[in-house]
Protein backbone atom coordinates (compact mmCIF):
# COMPACT_ATOMS: atom_id res chain seq x y z
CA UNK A 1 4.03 16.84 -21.36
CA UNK A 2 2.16 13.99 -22.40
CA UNK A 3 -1.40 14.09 -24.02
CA UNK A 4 -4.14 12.38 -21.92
CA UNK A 5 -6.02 11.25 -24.83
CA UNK A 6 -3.23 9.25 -26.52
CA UNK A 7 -3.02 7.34 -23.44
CA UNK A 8 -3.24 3.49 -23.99
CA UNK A 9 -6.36 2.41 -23.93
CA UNK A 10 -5.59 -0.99 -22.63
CA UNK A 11 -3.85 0.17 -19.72
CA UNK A 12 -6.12 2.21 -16.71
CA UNK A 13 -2.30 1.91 -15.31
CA UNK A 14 -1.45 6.02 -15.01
CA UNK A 15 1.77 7.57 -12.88
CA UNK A 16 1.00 9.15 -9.92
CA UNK A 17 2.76 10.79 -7.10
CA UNK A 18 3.81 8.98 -3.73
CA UNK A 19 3.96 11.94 -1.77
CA UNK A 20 1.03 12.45 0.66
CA UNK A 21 -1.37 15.40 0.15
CA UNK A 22 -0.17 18.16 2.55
CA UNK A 23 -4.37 17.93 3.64
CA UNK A 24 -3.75 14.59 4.51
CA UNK A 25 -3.89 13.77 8.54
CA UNK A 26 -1.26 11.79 10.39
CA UNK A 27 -0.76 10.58 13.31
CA UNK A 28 2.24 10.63 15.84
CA UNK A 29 2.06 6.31 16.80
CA UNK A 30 4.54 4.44 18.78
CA UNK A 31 6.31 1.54 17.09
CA UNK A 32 8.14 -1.40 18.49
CA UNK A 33 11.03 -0.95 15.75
CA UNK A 34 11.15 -4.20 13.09
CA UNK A 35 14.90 -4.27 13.46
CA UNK A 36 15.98 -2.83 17.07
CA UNK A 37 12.49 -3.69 18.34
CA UNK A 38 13.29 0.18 20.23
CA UNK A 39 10.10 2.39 20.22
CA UNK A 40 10.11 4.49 17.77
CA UNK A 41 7.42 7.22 16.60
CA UNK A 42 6.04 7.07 13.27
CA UNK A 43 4.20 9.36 11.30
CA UNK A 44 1.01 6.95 10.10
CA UNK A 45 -2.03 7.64 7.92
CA UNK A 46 -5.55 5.77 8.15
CA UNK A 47 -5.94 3.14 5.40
CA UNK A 48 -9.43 2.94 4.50
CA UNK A 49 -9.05 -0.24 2.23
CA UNK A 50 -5.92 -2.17 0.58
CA UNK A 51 -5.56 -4.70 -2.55
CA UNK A 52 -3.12 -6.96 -3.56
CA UNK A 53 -3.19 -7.96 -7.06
CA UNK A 54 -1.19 -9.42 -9.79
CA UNK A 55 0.45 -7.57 -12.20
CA UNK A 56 -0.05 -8.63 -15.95
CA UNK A 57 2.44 -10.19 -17.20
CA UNK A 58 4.93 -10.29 -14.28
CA UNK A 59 5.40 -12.67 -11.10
CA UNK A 60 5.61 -8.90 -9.22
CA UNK A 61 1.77 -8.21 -6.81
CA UNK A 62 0.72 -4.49 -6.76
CA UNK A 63 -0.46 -3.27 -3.45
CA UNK A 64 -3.00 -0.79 -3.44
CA UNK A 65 -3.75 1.54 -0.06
CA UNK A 66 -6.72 3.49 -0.36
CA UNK A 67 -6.58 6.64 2.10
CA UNK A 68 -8.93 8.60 3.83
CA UNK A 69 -10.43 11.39 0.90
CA UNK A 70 -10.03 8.34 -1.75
CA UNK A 71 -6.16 9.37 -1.97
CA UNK A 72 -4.48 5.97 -3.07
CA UNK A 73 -0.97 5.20 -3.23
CA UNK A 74 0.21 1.77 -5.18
CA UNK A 75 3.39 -0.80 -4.73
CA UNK A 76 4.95 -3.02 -6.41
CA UNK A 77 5.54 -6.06 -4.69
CA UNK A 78 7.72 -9.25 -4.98
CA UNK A 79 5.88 -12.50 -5.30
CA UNK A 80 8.09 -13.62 -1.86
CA UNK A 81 7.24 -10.20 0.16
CA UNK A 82 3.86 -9.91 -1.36
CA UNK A 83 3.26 -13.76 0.11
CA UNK A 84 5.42 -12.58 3.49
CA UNK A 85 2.99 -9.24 3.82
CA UNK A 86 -0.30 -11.45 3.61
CA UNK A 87 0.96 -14.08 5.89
CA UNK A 88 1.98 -11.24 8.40
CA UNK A 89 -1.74 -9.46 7.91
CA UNK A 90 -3.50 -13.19 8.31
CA UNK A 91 -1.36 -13.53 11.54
CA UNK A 92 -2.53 -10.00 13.28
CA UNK A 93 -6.54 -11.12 12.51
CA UNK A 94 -8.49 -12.77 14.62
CA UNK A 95 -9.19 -16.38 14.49
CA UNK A 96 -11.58 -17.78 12.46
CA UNK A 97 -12.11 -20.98 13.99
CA UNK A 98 -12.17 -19.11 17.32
């Protein structure tokens, strides 16, 4: 086991677990499928807020998701499919211009 206070100091960077909070509430919700486009259900969560960020030293983007009850859950990201993900989020907001 590691000791907290000999963590680096330069790093806020700490391990945590991807695994959902058994409190946590999903919900059933019907997918068109990215790859059969068949409906599928999916087991979803509500994302309060969401970051993408660089990682230091690295071409690699972090994506934060920030769950209900301040639960977050990070991923590390490709430059290419952190540049596909905010093209596809752009695409499903309204217009600006509009």
């Amino acid at each position: 086991m590691t000791d907290p206070s000999n963590a680096d100091p330069v790093s806020p960077v700490q391990p945590a677990s991807t695994a959902l909070p058994v409190h946590m509430v999903s919900h059933e919700v019907p997918v068109s499928a990215a790859l059969s486009h068949l409906p599928e259900l999916r087991n979803a969560v509500q994302v309060c807020e969401w970051m993408v960020e660089p990682v230091q030293g690295s071409t690699s983007r972090s994506l934060t998701l920030v769950l209900s009850e301040n639960v977050s859950l990070c991923f590390l990201l490709s430059e290419e499919d952190a540049q596909d993900l905010g093209f596809a989020l752009r695409r499903g907001q309204p217009d600006a211009a509009a």
